[in-house]
N, C-alpha and C. Protein backbone atom coordinates (compact mmCIF):
# COMPACT_ATOMS: atom_id res chain seq x y z
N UNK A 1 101.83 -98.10 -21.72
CA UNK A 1 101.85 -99.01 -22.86
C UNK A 1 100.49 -99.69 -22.96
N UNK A 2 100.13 -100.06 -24.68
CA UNK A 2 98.88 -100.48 -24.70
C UNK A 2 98.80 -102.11 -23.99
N UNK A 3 97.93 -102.98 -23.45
CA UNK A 3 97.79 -104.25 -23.33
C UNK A 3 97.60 -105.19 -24.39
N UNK A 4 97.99 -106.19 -24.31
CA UNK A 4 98.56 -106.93 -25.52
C UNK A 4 97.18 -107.02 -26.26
N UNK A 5 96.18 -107.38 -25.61
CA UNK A 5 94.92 -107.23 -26.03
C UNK A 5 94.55 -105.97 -27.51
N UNK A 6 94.85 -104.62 -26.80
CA UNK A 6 94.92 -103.31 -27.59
C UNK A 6 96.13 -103.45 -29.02
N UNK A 7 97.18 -104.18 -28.54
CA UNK A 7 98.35 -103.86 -29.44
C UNK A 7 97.59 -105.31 -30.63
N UNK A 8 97.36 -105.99 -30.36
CA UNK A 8 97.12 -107.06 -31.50
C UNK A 8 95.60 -106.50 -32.21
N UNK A 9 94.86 -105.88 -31.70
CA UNK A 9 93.76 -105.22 -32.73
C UNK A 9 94.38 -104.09 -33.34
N UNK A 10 94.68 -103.60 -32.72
CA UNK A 10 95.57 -102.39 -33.62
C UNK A 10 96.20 -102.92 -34.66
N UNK A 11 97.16 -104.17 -34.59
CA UNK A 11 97.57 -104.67 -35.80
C UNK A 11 97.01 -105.73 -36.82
N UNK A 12 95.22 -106.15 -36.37
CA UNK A 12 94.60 -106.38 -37.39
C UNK A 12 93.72 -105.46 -37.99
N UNK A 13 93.39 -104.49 -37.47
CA UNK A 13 92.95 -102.70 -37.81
C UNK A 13 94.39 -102.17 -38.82
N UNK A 14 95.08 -102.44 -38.39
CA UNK A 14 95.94 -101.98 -39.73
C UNK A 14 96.41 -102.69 -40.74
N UNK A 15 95.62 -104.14 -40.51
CA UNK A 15 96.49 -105.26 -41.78
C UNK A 15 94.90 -104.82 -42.50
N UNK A 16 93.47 -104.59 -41.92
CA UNK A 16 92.22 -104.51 -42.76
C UNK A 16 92.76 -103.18 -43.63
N UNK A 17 92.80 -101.55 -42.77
CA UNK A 17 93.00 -100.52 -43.10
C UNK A 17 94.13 -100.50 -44.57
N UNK A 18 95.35 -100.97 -44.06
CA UNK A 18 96.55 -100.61 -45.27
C UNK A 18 96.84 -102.37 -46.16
N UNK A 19 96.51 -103.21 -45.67
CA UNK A 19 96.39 -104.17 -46.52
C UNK A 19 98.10 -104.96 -46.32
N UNK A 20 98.27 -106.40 -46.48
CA UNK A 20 98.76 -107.27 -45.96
C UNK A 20 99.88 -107.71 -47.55
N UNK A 21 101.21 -108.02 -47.20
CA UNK A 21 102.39 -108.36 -47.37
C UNK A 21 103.01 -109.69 -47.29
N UNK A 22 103.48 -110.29 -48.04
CA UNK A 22 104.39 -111.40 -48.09
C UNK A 22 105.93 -110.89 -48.01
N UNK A 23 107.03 -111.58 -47.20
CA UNK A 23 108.18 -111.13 -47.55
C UNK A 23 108.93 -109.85 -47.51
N UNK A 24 107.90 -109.41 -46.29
CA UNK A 24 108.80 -108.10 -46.09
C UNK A 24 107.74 -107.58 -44.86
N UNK A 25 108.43 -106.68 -44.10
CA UNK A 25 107.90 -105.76 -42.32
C UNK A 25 107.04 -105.24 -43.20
N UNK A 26 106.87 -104.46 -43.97
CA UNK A 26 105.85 -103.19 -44.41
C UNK A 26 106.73 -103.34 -45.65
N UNK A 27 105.49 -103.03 -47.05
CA UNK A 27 105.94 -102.55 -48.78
C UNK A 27 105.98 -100.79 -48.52
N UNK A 28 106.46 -100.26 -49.30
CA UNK A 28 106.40 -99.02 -49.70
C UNK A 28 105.05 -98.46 -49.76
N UNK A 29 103.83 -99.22 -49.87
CA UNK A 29 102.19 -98.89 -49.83
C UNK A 29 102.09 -99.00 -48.73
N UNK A 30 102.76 -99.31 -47.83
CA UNK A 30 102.21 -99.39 -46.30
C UNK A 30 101.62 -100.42 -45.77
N UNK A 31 101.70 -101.73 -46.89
CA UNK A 31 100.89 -102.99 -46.24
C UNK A 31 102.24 -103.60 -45.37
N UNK A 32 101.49 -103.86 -44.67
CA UNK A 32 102.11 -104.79 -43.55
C UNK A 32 102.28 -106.46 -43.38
N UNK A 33 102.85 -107.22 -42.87
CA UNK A 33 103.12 -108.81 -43.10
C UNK A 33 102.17 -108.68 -41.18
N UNK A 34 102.39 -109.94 -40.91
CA UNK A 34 101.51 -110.15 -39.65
C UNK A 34 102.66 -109.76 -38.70
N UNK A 35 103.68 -109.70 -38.38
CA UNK A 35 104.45 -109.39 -37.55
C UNK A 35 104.40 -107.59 -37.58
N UNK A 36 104.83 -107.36 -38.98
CA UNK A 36 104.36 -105.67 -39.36
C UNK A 36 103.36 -105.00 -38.62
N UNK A 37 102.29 -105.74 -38.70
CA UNK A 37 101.11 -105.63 -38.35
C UNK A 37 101.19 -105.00 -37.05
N UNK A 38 102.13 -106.36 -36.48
CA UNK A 38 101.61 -106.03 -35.02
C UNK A 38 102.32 -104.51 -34.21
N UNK A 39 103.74 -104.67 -34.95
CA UNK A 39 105.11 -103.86 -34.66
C UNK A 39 104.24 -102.68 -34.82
N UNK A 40 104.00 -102.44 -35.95
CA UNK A 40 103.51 -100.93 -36.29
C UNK A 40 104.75 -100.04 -36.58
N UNK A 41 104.78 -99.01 -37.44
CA UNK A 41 105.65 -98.56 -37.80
C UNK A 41 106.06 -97.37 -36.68
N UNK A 42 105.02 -96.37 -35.78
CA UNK A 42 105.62 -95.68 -35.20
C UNK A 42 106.48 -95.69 -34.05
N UNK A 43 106.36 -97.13 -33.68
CA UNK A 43 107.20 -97.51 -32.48
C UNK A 43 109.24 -97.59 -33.07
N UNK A 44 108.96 -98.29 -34.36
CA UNK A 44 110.06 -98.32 -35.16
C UNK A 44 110.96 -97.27 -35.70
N UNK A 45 110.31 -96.11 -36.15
CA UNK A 45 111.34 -94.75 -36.10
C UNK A 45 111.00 -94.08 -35.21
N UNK A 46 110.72 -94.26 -34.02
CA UNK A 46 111.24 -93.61 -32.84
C UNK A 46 112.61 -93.81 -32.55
N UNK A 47 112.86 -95.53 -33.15
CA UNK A 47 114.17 -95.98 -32.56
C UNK A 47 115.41 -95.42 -32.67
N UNK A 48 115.80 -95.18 -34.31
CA UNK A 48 116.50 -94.49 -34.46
C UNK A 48 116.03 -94.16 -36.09
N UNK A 49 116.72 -93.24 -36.45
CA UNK A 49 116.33 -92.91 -38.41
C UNK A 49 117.52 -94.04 -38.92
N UNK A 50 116.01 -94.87 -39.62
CA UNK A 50 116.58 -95.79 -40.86
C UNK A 50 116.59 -95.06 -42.29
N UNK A 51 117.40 -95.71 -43.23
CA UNK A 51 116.79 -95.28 -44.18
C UNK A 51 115.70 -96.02 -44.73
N UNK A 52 115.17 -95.91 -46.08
CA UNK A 52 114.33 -96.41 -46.76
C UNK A 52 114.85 -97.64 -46.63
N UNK A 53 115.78 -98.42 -46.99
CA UNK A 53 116.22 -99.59 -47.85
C UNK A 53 116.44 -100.23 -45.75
N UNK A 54 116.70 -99.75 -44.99
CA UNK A 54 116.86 -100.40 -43.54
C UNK A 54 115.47 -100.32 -43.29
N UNK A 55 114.52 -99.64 -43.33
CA UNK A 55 113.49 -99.53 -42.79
C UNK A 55 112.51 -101.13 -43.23
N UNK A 56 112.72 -100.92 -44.73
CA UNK A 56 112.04 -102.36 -45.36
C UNK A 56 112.73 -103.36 -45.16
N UNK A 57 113.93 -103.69 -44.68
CA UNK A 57 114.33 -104.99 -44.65
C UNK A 57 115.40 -105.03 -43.09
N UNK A 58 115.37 -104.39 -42.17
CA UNK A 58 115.83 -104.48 -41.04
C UNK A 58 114.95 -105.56 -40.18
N UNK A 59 114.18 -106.32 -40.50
CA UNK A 59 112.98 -106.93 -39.37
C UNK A 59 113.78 -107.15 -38.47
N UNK A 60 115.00 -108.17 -38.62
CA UNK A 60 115.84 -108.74 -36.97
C UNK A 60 115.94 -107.38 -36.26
N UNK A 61 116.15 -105.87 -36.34
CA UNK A 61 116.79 -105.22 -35.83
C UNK A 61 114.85 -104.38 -35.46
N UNK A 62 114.14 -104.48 -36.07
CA UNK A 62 112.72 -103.96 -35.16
C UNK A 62 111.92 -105.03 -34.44
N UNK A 63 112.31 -106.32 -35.04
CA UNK A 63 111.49 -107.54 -33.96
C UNK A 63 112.53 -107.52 -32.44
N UNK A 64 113.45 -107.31 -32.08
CA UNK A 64 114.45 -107.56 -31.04
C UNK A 64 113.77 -106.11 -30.58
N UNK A 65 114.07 -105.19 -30.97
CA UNK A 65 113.82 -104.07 -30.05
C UNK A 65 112.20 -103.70 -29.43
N UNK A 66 111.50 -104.25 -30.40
CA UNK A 66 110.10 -103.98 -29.44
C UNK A 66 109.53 -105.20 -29.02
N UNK A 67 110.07 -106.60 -28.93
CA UNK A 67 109.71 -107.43 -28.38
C UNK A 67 110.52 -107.81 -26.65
N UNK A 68 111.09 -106.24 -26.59
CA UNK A 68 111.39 -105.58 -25.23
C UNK A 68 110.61 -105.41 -24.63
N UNK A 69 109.16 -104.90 -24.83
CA UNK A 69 108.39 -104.74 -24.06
C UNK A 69 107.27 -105.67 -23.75
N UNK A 70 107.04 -106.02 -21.75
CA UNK A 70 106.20 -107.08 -21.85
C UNK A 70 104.75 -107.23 -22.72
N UNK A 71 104.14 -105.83 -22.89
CA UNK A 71 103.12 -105.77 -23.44
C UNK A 71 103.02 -106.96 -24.69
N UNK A 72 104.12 -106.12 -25.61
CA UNK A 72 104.60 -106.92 -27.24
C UNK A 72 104.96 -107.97 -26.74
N UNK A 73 105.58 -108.87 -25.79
CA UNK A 73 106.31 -109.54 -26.06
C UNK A 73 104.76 -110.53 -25.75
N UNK A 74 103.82 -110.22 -24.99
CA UNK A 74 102.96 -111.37 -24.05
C UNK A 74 101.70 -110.94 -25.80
N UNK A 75 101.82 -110.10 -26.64
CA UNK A 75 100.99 -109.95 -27.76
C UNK A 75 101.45 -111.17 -29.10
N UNK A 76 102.72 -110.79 -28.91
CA UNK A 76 103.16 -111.91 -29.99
C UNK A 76 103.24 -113.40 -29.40
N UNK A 77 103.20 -113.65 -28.10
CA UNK A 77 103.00 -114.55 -27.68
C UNK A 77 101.78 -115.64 -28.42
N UNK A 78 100.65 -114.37 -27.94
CA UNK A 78 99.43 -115.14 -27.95
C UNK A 78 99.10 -114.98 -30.17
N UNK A 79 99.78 -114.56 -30.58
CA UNK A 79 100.21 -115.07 -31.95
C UNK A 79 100.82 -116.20 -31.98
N UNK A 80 101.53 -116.27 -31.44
CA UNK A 80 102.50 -117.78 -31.78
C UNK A 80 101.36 -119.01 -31.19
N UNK A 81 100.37 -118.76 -30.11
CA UNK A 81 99.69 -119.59 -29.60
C UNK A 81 98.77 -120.12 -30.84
N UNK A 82 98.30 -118.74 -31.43
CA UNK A 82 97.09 -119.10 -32.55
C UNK A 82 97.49 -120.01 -33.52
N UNK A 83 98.98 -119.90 -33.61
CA UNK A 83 99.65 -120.76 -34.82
C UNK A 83 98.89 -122.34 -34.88
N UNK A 84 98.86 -123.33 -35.71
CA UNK A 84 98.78 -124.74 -34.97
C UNK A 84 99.79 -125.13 -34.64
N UNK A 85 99.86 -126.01 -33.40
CA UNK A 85 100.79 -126.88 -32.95
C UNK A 85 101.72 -127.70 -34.28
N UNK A 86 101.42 -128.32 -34.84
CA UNK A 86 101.63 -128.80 -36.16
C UNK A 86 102.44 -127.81 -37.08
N UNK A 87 102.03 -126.70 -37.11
CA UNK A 87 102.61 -125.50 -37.83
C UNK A 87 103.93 -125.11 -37.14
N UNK A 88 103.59 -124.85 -35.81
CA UNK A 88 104.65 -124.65 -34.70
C UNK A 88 105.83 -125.37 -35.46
N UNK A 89 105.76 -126.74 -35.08
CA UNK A 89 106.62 -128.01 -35.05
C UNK A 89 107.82 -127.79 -36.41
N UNK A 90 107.32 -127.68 -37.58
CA UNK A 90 107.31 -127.70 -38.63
C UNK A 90 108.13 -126.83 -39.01
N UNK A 91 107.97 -125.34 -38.59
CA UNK A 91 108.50 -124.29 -39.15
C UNK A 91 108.97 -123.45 -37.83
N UNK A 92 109.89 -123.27 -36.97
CA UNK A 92 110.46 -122.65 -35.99
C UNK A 92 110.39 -121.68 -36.16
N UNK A 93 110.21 -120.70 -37.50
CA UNK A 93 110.34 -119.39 -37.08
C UNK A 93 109.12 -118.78 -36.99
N UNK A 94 107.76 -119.59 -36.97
CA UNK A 94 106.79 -119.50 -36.44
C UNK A 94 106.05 -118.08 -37.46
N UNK A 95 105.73 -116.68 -37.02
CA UNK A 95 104.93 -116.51 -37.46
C UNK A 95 105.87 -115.97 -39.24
N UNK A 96 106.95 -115.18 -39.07
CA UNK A 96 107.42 -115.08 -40.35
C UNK A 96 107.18 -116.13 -41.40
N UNK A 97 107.33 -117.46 -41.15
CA UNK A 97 107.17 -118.31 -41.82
C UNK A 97 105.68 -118.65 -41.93
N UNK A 98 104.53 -118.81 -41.35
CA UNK A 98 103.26 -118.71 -41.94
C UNK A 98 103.01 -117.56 -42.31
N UNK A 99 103.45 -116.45 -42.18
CA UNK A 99 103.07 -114.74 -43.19
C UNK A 99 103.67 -115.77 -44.41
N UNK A 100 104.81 -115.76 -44.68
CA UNK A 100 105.08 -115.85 -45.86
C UNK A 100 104.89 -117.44 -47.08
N UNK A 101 104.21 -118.18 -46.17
CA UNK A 101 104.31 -120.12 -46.68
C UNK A 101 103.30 -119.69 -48.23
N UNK A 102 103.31 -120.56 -48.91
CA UNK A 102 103.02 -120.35 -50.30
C UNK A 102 101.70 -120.17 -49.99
N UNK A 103 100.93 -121.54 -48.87
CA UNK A 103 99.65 -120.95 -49.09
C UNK A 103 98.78 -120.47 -48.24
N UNK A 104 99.49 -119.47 -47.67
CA UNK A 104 98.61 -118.86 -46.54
C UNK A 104 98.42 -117.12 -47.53
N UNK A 105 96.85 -117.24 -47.05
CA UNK A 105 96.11 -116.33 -47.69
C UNK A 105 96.01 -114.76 -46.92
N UNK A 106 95.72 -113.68 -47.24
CA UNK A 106 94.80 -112.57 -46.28
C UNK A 106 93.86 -113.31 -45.24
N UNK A 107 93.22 -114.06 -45.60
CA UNK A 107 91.78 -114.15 -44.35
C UNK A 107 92.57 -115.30 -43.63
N UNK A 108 93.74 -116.13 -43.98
CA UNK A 108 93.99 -116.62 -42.87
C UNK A 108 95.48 -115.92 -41.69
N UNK A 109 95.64 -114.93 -42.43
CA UNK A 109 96.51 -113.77 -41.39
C UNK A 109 95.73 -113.52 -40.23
N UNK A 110 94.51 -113.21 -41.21
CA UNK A 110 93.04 -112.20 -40.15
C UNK A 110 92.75 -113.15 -39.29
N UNK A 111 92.56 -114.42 -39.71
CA UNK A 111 92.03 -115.84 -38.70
C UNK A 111 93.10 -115.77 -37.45
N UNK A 112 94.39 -115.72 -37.80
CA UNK A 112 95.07 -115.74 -36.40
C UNK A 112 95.28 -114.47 -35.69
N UNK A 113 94.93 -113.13 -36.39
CA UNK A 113 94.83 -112.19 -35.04
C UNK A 113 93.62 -112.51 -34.41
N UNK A 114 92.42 -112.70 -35.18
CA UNK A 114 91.21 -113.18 -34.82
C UNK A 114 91.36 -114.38 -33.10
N UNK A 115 91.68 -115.17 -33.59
CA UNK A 115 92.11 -116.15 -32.75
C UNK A 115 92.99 -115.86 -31.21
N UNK A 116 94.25 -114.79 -31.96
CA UNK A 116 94.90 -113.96 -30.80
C UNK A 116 94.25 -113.43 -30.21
N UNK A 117 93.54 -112.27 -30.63
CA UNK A 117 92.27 -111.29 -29.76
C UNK A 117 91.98 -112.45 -28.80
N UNK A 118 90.97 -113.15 -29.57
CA UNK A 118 90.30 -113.68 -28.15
C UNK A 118 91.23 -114.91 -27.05
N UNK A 119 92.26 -115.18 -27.39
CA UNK A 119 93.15 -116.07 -26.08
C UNK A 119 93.66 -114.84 -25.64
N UNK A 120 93.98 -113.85 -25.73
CA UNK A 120 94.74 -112.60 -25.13
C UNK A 120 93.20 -111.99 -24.39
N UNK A 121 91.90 -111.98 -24.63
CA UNK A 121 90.79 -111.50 -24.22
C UNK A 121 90.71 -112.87 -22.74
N UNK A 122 91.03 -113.86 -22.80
CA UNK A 122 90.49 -115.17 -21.85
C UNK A 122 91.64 -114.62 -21.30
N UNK A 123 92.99 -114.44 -21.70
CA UNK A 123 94.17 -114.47 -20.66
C UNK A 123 94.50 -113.24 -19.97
N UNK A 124 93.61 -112.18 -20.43
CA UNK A 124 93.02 -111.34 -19.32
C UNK A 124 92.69 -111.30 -18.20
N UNK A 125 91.96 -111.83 -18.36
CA UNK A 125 90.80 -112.33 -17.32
C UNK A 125 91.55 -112.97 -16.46
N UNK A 126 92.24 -114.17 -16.60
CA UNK A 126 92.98 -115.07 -16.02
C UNK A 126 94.01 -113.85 -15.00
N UNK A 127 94.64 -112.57 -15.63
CA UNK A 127 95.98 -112.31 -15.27
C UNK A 127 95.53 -111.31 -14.21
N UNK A 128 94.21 -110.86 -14.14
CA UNK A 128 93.71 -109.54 -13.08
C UNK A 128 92.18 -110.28 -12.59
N UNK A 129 92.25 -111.48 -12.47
CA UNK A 129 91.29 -111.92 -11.50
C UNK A 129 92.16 -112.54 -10.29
């Protein structure tokens, strides 16, 4: 499995590449929301065959199953870290709810993988020194 490090660029490499979503895992164009992002779709029909209409709106049933693994689980972590404290507080469901708040933009999706990368790059360091 990739390190959380690898799995959260991969999912701002694919929010730049296929382009970013309000209100849904992945659109039919293939843009992704920040959780989307991170999930990636091929981990998701490995699981089992959804259809179309489960595939776009199953999130509880692909956030539970790959936030099985420590990799994902210590990646979305350091997402929830980037959040602000303030933001945290406010809105419990943390990142679904800043993907989707009225005014959170594209470049501030990018700002918190941005932000993730590098506390997941320091907490590296920290976990194999």
């Amino acid at each position: 499995m990739k390190t959380p490090v690898e799995l959260l660029q991969e999912g701002r490499d694919r929010l730049m590449r296929d382009g970013w979503v309000k209100s849904a895992f992945v659109s039919t164009g293939n843009r992704h929301c920040a959780l989307g992002a991170l999930f990636g779709t091929e981990l998701i029909l490995t699981t089992r065959q959804l259809s179309e209409t489960e595939f776009y709106h199953e999130t509880d049933y692909c956030h539970a199953y790959d936030l099985q693994h420590p990799s994902v689980q210590r990646a979305h972590g350091y997402l929830l870290l980037a959040l602000s404290e303030d933001f945290r507080k406010r809105h419990p469901t943390g990142i679904p709810s800043f993907n989707d708040h009225i005014d959170t933009q594209f470049n501030d999706v990018i700002a918190l993988y941005d932000n993730a990368i590098l506390a997941a790059k320091e907490g590296a360091h920290e976990d194999y020194s």
